[in-house]
Structure formats: C-alpha cells, structure tokens
Protein backbone atom coordinates (compact mmCIF):
# COMPACT_ATOMS: atom_id res chain seq x y z
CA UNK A 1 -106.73 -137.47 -54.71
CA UNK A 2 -103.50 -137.23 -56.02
CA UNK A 3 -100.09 -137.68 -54.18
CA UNK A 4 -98.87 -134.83 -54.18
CA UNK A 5 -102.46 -133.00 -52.97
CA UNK A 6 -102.25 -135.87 -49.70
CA UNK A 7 -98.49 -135.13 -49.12
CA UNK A 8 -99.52 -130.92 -49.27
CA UNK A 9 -102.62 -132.04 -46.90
CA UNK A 10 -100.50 -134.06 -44.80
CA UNK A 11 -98.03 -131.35 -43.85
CA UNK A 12 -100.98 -128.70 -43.58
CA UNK A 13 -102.74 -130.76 -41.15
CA UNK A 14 -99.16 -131.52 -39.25
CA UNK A 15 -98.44 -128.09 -38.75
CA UNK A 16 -102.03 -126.92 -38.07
CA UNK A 17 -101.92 -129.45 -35.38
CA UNK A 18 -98.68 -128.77 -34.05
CA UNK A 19 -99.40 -124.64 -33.56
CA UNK A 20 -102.42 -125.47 -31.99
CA UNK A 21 -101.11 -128.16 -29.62
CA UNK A 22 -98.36 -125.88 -28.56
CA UNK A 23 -99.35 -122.51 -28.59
CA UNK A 24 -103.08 -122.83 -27.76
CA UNK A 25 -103.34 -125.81 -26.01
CA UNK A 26 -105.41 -124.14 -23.39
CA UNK A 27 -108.01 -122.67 -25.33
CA UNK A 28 -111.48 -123.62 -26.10
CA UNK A 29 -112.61 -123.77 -29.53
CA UNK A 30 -116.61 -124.86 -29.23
CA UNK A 31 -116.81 -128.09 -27.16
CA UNK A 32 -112.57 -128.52 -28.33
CA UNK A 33 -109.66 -127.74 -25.78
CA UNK A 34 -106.44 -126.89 -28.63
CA UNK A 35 -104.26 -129.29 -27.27
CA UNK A 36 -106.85 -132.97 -27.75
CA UNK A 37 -107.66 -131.41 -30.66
CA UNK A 38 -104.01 -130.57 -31.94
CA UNK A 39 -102.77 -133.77 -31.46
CA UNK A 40 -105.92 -135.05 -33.60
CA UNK A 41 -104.94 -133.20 -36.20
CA UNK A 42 -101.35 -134.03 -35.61
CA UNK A 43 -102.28 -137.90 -36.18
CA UNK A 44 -104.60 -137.54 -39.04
CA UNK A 45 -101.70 -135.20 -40.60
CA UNK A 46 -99.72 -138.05 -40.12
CA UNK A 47 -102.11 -140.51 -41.71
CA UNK A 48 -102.25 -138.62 -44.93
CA UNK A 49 -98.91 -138.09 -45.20
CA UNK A 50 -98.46 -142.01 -45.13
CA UNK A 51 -101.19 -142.57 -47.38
CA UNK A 52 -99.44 -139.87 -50.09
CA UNK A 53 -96.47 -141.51 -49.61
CA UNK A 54 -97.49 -144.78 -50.39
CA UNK A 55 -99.00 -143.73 -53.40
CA UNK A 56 -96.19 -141.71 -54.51
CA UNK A 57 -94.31 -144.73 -54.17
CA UNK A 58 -96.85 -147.13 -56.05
CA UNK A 59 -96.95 -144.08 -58.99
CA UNK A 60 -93.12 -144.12 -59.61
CA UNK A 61 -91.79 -147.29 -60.35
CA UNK A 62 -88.09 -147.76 -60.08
C-alpha cells in the first residue's frame, strides 16, 4: 500500500474512532461498547498514520 492510501487510512480510522469514542461511547455495537472500541480504532488510526509516514519519508529523499 502506498503512502498516501496509509496516511488517507490513518486519518479515516482516527476520526472514525474519535466520533465513536465521544459521541457513542455508550452504545453497543454486537459484543462492542463504542467507547473500547473507539479508542481501538483511535490507536490503530494512529499506527497507520506512522507507518505512512515513515514511508513517505523513506519515498522522498531530501
């Protein structure tokens, strides 16, 4: 996957996370309460935004 497409999935992830932590953080999604499973997302968000990142910077040499 491209840099870009991780950076994109990143935020998506980030901001799915966040909305879900914070605005439905008490409801119940299957077995899921919104608010674990927010700040899941929030993390993994995080993750790929690192990951883009460091391949962004490994693709454009200075």
């Amino acid at each position: 996957m491209s840099a870009n497409a991780h950076l994109v999935l990143g935020l998506a992830l980030v901001a799915a996370g966040a909305v879900l932590a914070l605005a439905f953080g008490d409801a119940e999604l299957g077995w899921f309460q919104g608010r674990p499973l927010g700040v899941v997302l929030v993390v993994v968000g995080l993750l790929d935004l690192l990951d883009g990142w460091r391949k962004r910077r490994v693709e454009t040499p200075d």
